[in-house]
Protein backbone atom coordinates (compact mmCIF):
# COMPACT_ATOMS: atom_id res chain seq x y z
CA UNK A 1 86.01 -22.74 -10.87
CA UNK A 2 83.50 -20.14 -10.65
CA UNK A 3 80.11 -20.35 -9.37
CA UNK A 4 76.84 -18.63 -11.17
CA UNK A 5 74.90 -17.00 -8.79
CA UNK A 6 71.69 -17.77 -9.20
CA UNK A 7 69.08 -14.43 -9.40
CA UNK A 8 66.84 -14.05 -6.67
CA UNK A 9 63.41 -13.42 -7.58
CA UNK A 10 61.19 -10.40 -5.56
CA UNK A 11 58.72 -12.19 -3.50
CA UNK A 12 55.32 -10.94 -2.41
CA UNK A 13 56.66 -9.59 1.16
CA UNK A 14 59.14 -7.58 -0.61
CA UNK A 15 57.05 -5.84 -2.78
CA UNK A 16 54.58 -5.23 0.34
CA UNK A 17 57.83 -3.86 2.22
CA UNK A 18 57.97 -1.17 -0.71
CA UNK A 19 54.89 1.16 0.74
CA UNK A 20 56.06 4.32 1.18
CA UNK A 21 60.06 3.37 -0.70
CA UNK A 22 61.32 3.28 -3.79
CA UNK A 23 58.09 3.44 -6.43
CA UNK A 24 57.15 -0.45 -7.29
CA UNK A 25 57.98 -0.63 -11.34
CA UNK A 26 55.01 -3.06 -12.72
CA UNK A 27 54.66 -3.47 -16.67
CA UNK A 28 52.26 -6.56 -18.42
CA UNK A 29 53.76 -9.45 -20.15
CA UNK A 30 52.37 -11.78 -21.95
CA UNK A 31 54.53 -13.96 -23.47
CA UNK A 32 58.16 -15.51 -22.69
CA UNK A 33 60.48 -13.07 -24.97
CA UNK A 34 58.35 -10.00 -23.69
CA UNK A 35 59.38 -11.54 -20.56
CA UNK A 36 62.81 -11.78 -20.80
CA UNK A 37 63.28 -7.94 -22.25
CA UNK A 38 61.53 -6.40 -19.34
CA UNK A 39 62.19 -8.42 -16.95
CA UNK A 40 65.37 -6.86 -15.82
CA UNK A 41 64.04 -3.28 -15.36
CA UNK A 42 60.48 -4.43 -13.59
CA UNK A 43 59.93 -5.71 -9.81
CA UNK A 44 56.68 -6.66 -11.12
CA UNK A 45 55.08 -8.49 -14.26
CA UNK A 46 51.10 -8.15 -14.16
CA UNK A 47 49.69 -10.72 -17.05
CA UNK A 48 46.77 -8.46 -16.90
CA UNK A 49 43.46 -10.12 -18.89
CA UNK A 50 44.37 -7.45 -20.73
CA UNK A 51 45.88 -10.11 -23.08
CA UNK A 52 42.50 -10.70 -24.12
CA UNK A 53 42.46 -7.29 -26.02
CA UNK A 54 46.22 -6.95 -26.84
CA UNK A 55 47.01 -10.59 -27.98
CA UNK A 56 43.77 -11.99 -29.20
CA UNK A 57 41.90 -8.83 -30.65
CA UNK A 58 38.86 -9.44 -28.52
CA UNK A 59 36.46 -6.04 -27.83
CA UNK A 60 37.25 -5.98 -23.72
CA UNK A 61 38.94 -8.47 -21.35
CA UNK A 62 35.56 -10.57 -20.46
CA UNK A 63 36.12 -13.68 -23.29
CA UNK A 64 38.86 -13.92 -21.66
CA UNK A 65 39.66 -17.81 -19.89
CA UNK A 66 41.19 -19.68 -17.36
CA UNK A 67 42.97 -21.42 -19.77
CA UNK A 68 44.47 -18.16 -21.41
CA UNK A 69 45.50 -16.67 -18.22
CA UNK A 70 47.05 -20.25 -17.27
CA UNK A 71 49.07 -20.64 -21.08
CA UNK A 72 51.01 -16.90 -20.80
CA UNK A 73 51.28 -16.98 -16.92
CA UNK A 74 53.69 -20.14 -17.51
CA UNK A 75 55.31 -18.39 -20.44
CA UNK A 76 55.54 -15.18 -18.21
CA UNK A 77 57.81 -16.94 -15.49
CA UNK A 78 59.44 -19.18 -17.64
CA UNK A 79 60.76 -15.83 -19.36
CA UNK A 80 61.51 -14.07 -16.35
CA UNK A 81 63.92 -14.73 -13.46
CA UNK A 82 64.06 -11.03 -11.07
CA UNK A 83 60.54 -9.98 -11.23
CA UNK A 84 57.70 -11.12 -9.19
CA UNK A 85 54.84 -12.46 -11.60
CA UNK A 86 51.48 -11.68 -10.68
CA UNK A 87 48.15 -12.92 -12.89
CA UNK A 88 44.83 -12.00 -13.65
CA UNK A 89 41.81 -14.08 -12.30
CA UNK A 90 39.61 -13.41 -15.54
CA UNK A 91 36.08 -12.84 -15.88
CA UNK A 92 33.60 -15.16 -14.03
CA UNK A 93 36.55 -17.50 -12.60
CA UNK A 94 36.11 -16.29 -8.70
CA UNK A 95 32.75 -13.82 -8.41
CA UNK A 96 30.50 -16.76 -7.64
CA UNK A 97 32.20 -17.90 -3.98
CA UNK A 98 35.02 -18.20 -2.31
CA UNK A 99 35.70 -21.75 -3.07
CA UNK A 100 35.35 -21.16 -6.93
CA UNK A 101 37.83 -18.71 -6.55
CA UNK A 102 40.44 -20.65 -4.36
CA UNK A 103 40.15 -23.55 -7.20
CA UNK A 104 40.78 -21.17 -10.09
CA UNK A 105 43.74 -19.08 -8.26
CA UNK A 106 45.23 -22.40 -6.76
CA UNK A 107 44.94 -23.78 -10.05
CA UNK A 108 47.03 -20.93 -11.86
CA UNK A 109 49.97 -20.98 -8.95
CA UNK A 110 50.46 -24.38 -9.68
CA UNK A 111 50.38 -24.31 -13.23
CA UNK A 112 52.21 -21.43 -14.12
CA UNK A 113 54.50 -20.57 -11.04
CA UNK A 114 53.64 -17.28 -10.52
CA UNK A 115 53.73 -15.67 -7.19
CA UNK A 116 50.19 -13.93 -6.76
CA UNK A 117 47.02 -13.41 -8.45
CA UNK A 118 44.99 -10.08 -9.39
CA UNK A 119 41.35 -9.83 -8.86
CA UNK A 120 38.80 -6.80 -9.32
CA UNK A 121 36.62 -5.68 -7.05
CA UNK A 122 36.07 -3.74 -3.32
CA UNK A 123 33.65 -4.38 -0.48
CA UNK A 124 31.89 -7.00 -2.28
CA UNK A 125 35.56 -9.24 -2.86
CA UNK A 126 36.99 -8.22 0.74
CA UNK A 127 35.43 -12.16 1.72
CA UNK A 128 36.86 -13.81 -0.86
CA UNK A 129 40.24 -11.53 -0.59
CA UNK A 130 40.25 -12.76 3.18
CA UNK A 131 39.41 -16.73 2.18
CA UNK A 132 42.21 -16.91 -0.26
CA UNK A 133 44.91 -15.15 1.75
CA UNK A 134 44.16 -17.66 4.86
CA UNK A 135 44.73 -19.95 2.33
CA UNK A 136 47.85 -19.33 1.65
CA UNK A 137 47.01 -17.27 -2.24
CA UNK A 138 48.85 -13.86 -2.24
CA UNK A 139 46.49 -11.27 -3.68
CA UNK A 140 46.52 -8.30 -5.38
CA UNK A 141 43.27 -5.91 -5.36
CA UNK A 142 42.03 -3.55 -8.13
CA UNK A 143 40.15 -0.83 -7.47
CA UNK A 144 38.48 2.19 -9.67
CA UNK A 145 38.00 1.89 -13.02
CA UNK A 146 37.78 -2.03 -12.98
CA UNK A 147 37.51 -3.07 -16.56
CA UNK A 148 35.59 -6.87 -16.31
CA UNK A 149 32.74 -4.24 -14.76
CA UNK A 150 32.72 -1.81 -17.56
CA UNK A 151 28.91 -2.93 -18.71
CA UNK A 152 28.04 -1.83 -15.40
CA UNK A 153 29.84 1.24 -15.21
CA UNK A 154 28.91 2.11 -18.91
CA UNK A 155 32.05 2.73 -20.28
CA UNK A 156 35.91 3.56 -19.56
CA UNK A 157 35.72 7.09 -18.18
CA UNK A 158 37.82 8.20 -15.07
CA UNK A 159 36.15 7.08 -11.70
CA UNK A 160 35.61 9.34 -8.68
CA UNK A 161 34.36 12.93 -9.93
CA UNK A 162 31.15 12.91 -7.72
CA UNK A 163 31.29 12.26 -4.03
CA UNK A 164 29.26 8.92 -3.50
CA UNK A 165 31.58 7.56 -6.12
CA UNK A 166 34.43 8.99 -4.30
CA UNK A 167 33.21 7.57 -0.61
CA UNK A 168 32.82 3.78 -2.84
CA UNK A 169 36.01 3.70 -4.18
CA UNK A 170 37.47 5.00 -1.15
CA UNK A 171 35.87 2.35 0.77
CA UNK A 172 36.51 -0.64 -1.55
CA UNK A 173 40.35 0.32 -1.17
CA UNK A 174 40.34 0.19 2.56
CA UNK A 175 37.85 -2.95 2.58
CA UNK A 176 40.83 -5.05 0.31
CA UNK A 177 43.20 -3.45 2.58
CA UNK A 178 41.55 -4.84 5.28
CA UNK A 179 40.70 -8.35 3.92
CA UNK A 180 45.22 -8.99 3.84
CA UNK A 181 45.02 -7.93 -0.22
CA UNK A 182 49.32 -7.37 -0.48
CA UNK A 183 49.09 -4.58 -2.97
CA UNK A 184 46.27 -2.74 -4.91
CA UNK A 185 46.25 -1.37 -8.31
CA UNK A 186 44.23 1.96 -8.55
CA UNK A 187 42.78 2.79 -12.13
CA UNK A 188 41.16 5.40 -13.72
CA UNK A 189 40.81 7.17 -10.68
CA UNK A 190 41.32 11.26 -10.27
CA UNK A 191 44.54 12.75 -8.71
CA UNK A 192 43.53 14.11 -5.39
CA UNK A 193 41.50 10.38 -4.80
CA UNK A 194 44.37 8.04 -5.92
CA UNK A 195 46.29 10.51 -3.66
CA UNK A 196 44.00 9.77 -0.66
CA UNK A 197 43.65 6.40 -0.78
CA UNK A 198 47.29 5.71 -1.11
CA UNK A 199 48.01 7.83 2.07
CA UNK A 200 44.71 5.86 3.65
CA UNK A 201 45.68 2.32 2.93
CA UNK A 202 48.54 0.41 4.49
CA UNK A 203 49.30 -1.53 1.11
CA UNK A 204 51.35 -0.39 -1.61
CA UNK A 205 49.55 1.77 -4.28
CA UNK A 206 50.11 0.73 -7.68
CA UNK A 207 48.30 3.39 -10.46
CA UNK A 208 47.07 3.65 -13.59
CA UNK A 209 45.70 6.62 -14.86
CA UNK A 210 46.11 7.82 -11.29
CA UNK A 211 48.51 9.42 -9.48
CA UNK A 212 52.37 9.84 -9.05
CA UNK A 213 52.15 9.87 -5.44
CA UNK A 214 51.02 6.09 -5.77
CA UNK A 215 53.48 3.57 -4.47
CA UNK A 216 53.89 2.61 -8.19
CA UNK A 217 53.13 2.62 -11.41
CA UNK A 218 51.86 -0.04 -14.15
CA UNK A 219 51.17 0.07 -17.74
CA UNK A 220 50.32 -2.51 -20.52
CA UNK A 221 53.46 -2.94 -22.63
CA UNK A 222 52.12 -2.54 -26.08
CA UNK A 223 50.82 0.76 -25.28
CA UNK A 224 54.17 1.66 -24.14
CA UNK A 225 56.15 0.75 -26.64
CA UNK A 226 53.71 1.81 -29.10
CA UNK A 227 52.89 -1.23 -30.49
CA UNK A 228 49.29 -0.34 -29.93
CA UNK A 229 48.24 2.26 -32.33
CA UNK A 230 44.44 2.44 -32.86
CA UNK A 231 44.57 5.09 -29.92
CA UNK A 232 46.75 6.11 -26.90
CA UNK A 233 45.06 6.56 -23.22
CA UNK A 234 45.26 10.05 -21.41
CA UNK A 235 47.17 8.26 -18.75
CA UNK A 236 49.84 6.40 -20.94
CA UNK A 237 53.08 8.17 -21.92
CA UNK A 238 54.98 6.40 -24.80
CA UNK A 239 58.25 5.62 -24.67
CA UNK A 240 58.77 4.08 -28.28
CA UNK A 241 56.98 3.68 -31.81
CA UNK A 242 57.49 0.35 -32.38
CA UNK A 243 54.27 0.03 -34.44
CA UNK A 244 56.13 2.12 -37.08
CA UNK A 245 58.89 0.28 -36.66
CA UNK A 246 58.03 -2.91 -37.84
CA UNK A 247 55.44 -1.72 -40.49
CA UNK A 248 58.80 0.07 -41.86
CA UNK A 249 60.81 -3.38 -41.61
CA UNK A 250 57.81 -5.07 -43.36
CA UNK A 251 57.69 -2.54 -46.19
CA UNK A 252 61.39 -3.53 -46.78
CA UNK A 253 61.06 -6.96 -46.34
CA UNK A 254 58.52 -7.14 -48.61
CA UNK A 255 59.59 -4.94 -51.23
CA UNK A 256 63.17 -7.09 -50.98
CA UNK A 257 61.13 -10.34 -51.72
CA UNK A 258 59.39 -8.91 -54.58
CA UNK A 259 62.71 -7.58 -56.54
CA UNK A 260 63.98 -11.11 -55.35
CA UNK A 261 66.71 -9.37 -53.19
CA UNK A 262 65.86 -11.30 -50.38
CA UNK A 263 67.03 -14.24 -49.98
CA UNK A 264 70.91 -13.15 -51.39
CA UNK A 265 73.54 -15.77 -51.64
CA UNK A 266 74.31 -15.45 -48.08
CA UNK A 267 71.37 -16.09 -46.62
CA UNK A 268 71.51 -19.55 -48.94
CA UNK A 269 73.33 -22.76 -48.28
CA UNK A 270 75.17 -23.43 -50.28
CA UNK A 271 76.21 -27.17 -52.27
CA UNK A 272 78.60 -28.86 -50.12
CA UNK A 273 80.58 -30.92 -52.32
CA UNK A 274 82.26 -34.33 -51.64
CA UNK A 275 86.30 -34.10 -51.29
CA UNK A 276 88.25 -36.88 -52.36
């Protein structure tokens, strides 16, 4: 009698032992059967608040709650069994103190099971980066174009063309650094920068509209796949059309229905009668 061997899934330490290795592979997932498909390829899952835009059809990630990040989180890990599952602290949950961000991250590790949280932010979150990793919360920086900001930085264009915006983001990656941050996700951020600050910090590099010297890579799933079709990102390279896809299987569906094609007799039960 055989044993299964049960996978082992990457912890935080091992994706921190990856600076400088074998590029981390990070997409988003949001839900269990996303999960489960990508799972085996990924060492990292982000549910990025992302959701909020992808999912839910919201105009940028800042409606986005506790309670959402809490619901697919769960879903995430319950779907997934090799990759290391990672979620967003959403808008408002942690910029206030410390404290308010130690109850919302501690909050989502117990909940959902994941095995780190994302937050945005540089110099300014380095205190609360350092008062949630002494507290035993693995955390994950963001740095660049940082998205819950984007009324403050007026809009989604690339980050670090002039030099005082090159010296800040250069700083806010070495202040997270410093503060015990595991891993940092650089966004929006131009080549030779994402370059530097990858070669600067002692934490994996994870990019996004960035560089390919990063330590690795991320992008949200949908756009991916191409299940996101209103527009496509400079930075995102797709690797299906899935949008096509299923308005194609509609059509048919749909056209099948009306001609009454669908359901045939074998997609019908049929009248089991009684033998004597």
């Amino acid at each position: 009698m055989s044993a299964t061997t049960a996978v082992k899934r990457l912890s935080v330490p091992d994706i921190a032992a990856r600076k400088g290795a074998v590029p981390v592979v990070c997409l988003t997932a949001y839900t269990a059967p996303m999960a489960r498909l990508l799972d085996p390829h990924c060492d990292v899952l982000l549910v990025g608040d992302s959701l909020g835009m992808v999912l839910y059809g919201l105009p940028s990630t800042l409606g986005v709650t506790v309670d959402m990040m809490v619901a697919h989180g769960a879903a995430v890990v319950r779907g997934s069994s090799h990759a290391a599952v990672v979620v967003d602290l959403p808008f408002g949950s942690y910029q206030e103190s410390p404290e308010q961000a130690f109850r919302v991250a501690a909050r989502i590790l117990a909940e959902t099971g994941a095995s780190a949280v994302k937050l945005e932010g540089g110099e300014e979150m380095a205190p609360t980066i350092d008062f949630l990793v002494r507290r035993g919360i693995p955390v994950m920086g963001h740095v660049g174009l940082t998205p819950q900001a984007v009324n403050v930085l007026g809009g989604y264009r690339a980050r670090g063309r002039g030099e005082a915006e090159q010296a800040k983001i250069l700083g806010d990656a070495r202040a997270v650094a410093d503060a015990g941050a595991f891993s940092l996700v650089i966004e929006g951020v131009v080549e030779p920068l994402a370059r530097q600050v990858t070669e600067c910090v002692p934490v994996v590099t994870i990019g996004i509209g960035a560089s390919a010297a990063c330590d690795g890579q991320v992008l949200v799933s949908d756009d991916m796949l191409g299940l996101f079709a209103d527009f496509t990102p400079k930075f995102v390279k797709r690797y299906a059309d899935l949008a096509s896809q299923v308005g194609t299987a509609a059509q048919a569906y749909a056209e099948d229905v009306r001609a009454r094609r669908f359901p045939g007799p074998e997609h019908t039960f049929a009248e089991k009668r009684p033998t004597n």
